[in-house]
PDB file of N, CA and C in Angstrom:
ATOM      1  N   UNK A   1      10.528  -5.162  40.245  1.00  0.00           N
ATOM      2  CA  UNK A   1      11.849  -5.081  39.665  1.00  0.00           C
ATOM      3  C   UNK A   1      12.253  -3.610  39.609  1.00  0.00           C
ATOM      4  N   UNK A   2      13.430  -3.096  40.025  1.00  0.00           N
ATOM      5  CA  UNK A   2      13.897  -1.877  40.025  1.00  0.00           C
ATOM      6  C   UNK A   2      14.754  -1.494  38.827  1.00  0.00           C
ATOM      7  N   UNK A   3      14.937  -0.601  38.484  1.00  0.00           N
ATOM      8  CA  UNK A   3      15.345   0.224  37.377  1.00  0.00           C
ATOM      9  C   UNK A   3      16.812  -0.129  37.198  1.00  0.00           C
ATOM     10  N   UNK A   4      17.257  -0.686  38.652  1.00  0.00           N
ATOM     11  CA  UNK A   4      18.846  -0.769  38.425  1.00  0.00           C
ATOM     12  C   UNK A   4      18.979  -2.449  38.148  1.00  0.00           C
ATOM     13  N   UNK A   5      18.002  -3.416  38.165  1.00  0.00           N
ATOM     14  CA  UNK A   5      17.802  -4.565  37.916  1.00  0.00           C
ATOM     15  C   UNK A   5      17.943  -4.696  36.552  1.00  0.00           C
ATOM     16  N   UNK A   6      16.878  -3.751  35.581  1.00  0.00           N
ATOM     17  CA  UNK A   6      16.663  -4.411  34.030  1.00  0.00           C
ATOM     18  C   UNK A   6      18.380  -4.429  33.638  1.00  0.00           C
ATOM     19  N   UNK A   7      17.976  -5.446  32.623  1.00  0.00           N
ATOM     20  CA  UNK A   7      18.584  -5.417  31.434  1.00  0.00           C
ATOM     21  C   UNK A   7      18.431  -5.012  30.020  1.00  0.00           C
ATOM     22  N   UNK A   8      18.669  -4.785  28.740  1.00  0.00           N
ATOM     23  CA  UNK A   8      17.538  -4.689  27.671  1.00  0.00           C
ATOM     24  C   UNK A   8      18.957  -6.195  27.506  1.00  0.00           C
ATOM     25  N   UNK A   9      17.874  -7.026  26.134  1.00  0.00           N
ATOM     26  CA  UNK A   9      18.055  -7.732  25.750  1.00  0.00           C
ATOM     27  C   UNK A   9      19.546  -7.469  24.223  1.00  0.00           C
ATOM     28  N   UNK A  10      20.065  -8.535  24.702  1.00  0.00           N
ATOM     29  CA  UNK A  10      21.252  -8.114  23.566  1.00  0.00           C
ATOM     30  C   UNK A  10      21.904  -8.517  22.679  1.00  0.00           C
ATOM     31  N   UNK A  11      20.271  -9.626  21.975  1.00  0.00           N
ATOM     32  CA  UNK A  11      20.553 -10.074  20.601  1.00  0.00           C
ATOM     33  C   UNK A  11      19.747  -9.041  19.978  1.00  0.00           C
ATOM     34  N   UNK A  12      19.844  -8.796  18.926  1.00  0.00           N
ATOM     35  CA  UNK A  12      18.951  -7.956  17.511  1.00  0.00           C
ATOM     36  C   UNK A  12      18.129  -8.876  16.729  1.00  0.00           C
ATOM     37  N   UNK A  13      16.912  -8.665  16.972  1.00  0.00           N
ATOM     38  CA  UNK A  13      16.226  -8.959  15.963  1.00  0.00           C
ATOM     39  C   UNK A  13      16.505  -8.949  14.677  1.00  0.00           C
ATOM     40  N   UNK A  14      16.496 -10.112  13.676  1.00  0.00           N
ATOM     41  CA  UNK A  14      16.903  -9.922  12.431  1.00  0.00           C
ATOM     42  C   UNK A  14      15.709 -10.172  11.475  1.00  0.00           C
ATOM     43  N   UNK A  15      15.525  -8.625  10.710  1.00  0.00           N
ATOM     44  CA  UNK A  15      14.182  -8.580   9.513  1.00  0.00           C
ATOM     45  C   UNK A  15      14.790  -8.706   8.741  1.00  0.00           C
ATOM     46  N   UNK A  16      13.697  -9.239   7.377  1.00  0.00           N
ATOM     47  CA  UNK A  16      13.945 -10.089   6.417  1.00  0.00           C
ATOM     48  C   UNK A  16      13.557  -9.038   5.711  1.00  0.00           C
ATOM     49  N   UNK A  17      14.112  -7.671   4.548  1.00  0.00           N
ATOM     50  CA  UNK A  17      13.367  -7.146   4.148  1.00  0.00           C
ATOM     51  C   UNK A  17      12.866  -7.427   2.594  1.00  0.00           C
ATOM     52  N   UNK A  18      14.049  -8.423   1.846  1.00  0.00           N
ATOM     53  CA  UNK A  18      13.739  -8.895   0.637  1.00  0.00           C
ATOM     54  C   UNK A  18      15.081  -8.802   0.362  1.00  0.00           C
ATOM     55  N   UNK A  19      15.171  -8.945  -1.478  1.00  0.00           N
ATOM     56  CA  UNK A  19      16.491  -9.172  -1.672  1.00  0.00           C
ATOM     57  C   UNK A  19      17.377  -8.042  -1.733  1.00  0.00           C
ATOM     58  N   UNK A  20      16.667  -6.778  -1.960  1.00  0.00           N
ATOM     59  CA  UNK A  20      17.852  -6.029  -1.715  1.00  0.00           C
ATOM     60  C   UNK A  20      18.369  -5.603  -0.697  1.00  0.00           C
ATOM     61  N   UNK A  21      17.175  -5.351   0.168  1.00  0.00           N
ATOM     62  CA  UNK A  21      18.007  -4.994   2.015  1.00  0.00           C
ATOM     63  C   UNK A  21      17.732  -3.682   2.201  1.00  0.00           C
ATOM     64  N   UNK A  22      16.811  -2.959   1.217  1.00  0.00           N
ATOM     65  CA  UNK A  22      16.472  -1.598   1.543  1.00  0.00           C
ATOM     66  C   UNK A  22      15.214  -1.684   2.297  1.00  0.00           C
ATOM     67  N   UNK A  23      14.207  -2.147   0.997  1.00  0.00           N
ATOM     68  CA  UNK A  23      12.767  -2.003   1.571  1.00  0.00           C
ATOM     69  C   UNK A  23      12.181  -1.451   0.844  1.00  0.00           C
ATOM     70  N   UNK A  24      12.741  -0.991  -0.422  1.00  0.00           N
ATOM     71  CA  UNK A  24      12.154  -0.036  -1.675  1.00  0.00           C
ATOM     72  C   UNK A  24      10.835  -1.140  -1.808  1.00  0.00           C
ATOM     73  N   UNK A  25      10.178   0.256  -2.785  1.00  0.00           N
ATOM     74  CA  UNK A  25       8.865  -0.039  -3.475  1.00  0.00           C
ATOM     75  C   UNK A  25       8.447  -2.104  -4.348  1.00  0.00           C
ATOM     76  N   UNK A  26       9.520  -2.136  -4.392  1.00  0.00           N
ATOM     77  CA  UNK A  26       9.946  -3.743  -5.521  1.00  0.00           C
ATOM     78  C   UNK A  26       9.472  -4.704  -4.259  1.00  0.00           C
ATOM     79  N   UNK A  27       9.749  -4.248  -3.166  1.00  0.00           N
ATOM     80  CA  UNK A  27       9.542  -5.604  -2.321  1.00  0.00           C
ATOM     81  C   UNK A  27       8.439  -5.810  -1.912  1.00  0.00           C
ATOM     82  N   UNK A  28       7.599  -4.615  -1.919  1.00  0.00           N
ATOM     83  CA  UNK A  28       6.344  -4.665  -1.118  1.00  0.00           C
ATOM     84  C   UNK A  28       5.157  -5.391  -1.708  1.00  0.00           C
ATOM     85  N   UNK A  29       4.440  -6.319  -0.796  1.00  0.00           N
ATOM     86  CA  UNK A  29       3.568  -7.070  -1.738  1.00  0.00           C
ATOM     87  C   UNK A  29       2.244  -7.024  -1.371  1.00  0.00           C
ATOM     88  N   UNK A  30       1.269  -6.860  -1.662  1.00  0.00           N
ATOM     89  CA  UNK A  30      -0.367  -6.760  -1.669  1.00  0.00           C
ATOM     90  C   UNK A  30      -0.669  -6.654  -2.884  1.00  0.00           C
ATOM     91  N   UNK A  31      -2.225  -5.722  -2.361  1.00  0.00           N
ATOM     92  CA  UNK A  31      -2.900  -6.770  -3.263  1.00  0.00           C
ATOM     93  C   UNK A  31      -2.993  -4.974  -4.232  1.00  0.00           C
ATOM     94  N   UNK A  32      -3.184  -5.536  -5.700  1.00  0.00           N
ATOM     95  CA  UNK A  32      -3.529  -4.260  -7.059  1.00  0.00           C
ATOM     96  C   UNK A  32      -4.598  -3.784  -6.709  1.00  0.00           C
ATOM     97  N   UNK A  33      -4.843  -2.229  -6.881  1.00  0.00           N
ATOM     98  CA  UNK A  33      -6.409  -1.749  -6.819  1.00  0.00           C
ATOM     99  C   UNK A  33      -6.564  -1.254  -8.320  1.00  0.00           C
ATOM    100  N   UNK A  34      -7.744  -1.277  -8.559  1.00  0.00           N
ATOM    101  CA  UNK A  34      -7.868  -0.644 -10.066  1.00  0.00           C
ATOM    102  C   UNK A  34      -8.268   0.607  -9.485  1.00  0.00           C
ATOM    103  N   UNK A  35      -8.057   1.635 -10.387  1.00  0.00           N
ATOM    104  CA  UNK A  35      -8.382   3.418 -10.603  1.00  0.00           C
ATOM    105  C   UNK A  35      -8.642   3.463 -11.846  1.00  0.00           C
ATOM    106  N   UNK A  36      -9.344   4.744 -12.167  1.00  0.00           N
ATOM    107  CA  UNK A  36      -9.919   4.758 -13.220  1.00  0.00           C
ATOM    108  C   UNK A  36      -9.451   6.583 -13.230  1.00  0.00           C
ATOM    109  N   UNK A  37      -8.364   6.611 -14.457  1.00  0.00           N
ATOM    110  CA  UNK A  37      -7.848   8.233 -14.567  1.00  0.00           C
ATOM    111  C   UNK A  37      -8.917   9.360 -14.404  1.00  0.00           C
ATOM    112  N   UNK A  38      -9.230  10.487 -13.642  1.00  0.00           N
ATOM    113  CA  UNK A  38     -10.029  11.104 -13.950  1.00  0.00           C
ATOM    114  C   UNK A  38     -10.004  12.163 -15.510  1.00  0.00           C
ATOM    115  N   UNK A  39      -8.673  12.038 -16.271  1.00  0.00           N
ATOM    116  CA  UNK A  39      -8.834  12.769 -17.415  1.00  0.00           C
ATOM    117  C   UNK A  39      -9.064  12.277 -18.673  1.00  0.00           C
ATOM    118  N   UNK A  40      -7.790  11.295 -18.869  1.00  0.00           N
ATOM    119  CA  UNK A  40      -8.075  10.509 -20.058  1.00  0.00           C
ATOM    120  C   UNK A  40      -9.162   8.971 -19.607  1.00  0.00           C
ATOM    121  N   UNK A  41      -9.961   8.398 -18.846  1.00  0.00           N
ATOM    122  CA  UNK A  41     -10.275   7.563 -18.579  1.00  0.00           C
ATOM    123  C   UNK A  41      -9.791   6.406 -18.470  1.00  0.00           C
ATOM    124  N   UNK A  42      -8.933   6.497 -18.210  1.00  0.00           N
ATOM    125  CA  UNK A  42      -8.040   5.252 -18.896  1.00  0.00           C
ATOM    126  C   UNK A  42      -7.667   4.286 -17.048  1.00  0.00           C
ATOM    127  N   UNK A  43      -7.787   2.798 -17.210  1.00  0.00           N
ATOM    128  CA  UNK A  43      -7.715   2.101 -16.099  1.00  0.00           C
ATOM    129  C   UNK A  43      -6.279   1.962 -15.759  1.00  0.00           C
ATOM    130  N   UNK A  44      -5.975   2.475 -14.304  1.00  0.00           N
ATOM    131  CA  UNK A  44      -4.855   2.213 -13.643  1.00  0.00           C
ATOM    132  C   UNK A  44      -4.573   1.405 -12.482  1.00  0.00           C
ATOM    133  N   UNK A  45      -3.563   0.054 -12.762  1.00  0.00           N
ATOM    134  CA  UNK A  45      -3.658  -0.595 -11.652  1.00  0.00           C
ATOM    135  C   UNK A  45      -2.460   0.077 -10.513  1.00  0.00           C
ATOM    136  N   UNK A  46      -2.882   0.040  -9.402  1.00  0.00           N
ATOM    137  CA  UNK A  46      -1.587   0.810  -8.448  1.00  0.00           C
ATOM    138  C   UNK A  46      -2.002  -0.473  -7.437  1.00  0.00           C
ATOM    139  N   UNK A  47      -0.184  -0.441  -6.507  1.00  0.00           N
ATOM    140  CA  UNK A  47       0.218  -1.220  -5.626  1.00  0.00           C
ATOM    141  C   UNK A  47       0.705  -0.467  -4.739  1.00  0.00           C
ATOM    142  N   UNK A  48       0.889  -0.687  -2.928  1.00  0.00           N
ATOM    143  CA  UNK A  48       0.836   0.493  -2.133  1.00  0.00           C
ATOM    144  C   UNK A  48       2.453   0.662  -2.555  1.00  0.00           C
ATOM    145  N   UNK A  49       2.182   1.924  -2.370  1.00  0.00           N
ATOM    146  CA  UNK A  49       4.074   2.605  -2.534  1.00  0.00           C
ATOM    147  C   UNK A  49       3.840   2.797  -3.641  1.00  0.00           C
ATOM    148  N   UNK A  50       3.214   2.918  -4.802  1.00  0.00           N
ATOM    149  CA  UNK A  50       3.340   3.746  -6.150  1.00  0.00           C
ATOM    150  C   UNK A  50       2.693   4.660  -5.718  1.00  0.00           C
ATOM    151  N   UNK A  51       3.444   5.373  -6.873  1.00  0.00           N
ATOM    152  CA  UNK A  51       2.984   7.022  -7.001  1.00  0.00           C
ATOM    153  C   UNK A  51       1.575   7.183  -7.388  1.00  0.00           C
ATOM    154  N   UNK A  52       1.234   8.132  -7.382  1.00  0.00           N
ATOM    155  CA  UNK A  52      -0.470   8.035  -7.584  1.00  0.00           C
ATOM    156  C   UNK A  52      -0.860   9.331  -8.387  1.00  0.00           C
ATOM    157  N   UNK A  53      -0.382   8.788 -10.138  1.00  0.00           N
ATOM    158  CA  UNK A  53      -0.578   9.242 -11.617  1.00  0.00           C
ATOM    159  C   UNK A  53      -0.673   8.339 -12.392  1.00  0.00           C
ATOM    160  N   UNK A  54      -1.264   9.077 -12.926  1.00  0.00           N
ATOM    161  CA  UNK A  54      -1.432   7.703 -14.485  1.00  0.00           C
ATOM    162  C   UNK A  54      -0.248   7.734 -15.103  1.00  0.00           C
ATOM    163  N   UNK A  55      -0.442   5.868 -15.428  1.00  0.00           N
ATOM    164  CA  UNK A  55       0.774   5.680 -16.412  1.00  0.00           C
ATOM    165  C   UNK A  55       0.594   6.536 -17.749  1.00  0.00           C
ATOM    166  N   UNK A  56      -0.618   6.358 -18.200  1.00  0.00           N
ATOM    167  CA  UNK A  56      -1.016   7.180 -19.736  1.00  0.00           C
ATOM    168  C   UNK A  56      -0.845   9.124 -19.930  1.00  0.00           C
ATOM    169  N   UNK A  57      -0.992   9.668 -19.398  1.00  0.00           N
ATOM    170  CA  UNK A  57      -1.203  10.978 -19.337  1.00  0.00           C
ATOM    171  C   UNK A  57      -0.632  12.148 -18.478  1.00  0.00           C
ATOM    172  N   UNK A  58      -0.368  11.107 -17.018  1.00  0.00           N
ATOM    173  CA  UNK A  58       0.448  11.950 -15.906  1.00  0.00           C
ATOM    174  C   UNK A  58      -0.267  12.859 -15.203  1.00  0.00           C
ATOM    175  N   UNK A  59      -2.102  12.352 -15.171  1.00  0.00           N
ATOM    176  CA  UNK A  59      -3.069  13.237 -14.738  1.00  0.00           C
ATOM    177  C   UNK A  59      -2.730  12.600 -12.990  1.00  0.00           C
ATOM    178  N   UNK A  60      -3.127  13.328 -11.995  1.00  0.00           N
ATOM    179  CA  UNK A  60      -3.090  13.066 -10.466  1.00  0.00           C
ATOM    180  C   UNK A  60      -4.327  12.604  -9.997  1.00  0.00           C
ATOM    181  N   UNK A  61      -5.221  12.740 -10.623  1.00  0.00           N
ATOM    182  CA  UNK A  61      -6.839  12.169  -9.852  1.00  0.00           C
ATOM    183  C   UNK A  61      -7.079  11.293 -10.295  1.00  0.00           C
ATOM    184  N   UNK A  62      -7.062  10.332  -9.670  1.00  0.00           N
ATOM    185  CA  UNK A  62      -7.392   8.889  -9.607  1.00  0.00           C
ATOM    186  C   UNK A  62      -8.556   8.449  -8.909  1.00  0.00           C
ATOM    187  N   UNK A  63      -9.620   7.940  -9.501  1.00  0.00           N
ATOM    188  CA  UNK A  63     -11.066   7.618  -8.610  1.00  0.00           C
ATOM    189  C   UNK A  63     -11.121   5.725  -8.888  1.00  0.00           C
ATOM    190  N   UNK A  64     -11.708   5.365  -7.702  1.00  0.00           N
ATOM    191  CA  UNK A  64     -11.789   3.921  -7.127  1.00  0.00           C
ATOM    192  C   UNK A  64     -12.569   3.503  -8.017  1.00  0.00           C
ATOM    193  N   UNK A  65     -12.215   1.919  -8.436  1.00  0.00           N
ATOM    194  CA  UNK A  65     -13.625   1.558  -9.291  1.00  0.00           C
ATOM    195  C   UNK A  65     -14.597   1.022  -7.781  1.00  0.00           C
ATOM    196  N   UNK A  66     -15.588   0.938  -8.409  1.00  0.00           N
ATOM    197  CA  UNK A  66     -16.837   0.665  -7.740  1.00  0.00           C
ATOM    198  C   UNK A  66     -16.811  -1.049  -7.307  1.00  0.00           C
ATOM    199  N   UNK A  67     -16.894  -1.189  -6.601  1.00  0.00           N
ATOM    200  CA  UNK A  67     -16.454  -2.909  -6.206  1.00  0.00           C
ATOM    201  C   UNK A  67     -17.950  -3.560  -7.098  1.00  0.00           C
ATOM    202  N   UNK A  68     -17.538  -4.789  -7.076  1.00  0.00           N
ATOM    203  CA  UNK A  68     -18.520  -5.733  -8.269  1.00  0.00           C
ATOM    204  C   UNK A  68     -19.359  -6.268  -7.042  1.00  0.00           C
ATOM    205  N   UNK A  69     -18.995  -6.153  -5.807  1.00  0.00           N
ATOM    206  CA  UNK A  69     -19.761  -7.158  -4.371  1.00  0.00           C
ATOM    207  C   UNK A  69     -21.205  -6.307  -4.241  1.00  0.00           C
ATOM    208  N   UNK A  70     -21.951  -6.987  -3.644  1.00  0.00           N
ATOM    209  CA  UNK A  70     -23.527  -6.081  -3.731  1.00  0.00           C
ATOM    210  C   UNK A  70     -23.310  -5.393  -2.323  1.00  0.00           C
ATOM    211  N   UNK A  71     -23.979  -4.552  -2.083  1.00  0.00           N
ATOM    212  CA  UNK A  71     -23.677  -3.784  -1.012  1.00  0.00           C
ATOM    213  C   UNK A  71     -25.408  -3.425  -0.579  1.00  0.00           C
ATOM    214  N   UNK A  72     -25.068  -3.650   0.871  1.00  0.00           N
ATOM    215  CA  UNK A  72     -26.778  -3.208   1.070  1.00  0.00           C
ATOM    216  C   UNK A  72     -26.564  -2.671   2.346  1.00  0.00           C
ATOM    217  N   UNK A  73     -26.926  -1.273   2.422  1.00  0.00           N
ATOM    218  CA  UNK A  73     -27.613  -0.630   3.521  1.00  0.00           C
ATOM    219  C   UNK A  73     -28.672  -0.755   4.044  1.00  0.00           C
ATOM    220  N   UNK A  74     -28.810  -0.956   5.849  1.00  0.00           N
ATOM    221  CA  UNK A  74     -30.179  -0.578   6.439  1.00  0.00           C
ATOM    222  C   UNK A  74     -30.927   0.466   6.733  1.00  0.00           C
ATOM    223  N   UNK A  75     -31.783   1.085   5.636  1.00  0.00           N
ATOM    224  CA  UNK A  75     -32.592   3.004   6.492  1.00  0.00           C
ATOM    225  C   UNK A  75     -33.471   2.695   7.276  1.00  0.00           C
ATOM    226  N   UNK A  76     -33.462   3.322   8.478  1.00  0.00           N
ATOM    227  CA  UNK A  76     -34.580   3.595   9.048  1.00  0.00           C
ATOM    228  C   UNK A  76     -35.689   4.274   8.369  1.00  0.00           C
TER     229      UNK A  76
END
């Protein structure tokens, strides 16, 4: 097929982005991670697209909790 053949196609795809039609932070859905503040200790749940501070204190370091699943490495 030659270059002077194509066409592009010339319906538009139509995305669904939620109800408002932006795409802001409100629509996005997965799954909560827990954090654990590194100042005041205090547990923070975050969802992707939040900011990443504690609700309590407004500290920036946020560390992962440790998953509850057993985990096993093989050493040589």
């Amino acid at each position: 097929m030659s270059r002077e053949q194509y066409a592009p196609p010339t319906t538009q795809p139509s995305y669904t982005t939620g109800s408002s039609g932006l795409g802001g932070s409100a629509d996005i859905v997965g799954p909560i991670t827990q954090y654990l503040c590194g100042d005041c200790n205090s547990k923070v749940q975050l969802k992707k697209g939040d900011p990443i501070r504690c609700k309590e204190c407004g500290h920036r370091v946020l560390y992962k909790e440790r998953t509850k699943r057993m985990v096993q490495f093989e050493a040589r």
